[in-house]
Protein backbone atom coordinates (compact mmCIF):
# COMPACT_ATOMS: atom_id res chain seq x y z
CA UNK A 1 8.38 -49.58 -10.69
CA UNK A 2 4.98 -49.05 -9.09
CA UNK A 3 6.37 -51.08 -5.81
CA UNK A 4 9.16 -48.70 -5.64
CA UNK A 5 6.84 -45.44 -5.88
CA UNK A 6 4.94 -46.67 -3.09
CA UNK A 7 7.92 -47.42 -0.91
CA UNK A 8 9.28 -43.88 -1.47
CA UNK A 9 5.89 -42.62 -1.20
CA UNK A 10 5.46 -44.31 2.45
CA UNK A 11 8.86 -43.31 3.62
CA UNK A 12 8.11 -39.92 2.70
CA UNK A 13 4.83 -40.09 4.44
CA UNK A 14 6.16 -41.63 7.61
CA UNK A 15 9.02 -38.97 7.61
CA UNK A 16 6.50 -35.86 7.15
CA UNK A 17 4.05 -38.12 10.35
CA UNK A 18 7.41 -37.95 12.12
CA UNK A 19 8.13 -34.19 11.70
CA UNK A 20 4.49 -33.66 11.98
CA UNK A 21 4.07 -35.04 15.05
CA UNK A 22 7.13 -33.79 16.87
CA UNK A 23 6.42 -30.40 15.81
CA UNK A 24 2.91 -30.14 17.59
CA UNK A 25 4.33 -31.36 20.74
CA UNK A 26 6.84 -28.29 20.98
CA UNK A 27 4.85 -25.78 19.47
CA UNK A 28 1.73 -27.33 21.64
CA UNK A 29 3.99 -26.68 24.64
CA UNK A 30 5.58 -22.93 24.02
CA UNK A 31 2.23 -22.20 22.83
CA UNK A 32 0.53 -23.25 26.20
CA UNK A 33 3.34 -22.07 28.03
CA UNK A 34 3.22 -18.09 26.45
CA UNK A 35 -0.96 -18.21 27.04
CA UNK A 36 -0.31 -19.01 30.73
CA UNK A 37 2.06 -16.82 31.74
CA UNK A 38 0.32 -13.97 29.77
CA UNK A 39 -2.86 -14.90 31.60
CA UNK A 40 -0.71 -14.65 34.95
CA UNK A 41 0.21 -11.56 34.06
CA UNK A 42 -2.69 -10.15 32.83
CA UNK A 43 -5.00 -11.80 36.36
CA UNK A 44 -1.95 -10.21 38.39
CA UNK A 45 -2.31 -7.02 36.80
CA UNK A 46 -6.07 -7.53 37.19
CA UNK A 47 -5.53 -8.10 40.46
CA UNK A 48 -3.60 -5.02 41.73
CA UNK A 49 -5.11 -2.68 39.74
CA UNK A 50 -8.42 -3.24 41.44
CA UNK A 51 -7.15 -3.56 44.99
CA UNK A 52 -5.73 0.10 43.90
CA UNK A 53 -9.02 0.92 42.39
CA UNK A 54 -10.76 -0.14 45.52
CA UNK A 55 -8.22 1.51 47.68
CA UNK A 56 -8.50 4.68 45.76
CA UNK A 57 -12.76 4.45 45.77
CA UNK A 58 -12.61 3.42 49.74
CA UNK A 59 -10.15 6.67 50.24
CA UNK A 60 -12.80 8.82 48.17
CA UNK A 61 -15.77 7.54 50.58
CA UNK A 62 -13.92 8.27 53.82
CA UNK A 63 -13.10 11.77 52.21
CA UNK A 64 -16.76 12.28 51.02
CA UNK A 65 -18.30 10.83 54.60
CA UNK A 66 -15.72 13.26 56.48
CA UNK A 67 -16.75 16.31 54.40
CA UNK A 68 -20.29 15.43 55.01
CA UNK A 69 -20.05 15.50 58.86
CA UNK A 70 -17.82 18.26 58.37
CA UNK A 71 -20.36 20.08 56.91
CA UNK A 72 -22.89 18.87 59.31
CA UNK A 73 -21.12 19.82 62.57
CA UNK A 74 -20.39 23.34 61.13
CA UNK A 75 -23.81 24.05 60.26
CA UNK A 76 -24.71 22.09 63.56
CA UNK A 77 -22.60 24.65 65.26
CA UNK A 78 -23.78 27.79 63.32
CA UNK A 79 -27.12 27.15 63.89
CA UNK A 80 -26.72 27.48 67.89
């Protein structure tokens, strides 16, 4: 009787190790799979939103610069 309870007991052990470990392997590889193409996403989206940000800063320096020698030249040119 005891025998038997172990058998069944084993079987059921090695058929949970079974699921247990196929499970992991799938859920291991969605799971890795969804955090790197979020990252992509996210470093892409990084990624053009600061060469915008830079582009948008560097168009703000030439407009700054030009209204500084702007400035310059006129008062340059008043003062003669």
């Amino acid at each position: 009787m005891r025998e038997r309870e172990c058998e069944r007991e084993s079987k059921v052990r090695s058929s949970r190790k079974s699921s247990i470990r196929g499970a992991p392997t799938v859920r291991t590889y969605l799971a890795v799979w969804c955090c790197e193409s979020m990252w992509m996403y996210e470093h892409n989206w990084q990624r053009s939103m600061t060469s915008w940000v830079a582009r948008k800063h560097f168009a703000y320096a030439i407009q700054a610069m030009l209204s500084k020698i702007t400035s310059s030249v006129i008062s340059i040119v008043l003062s003669l």
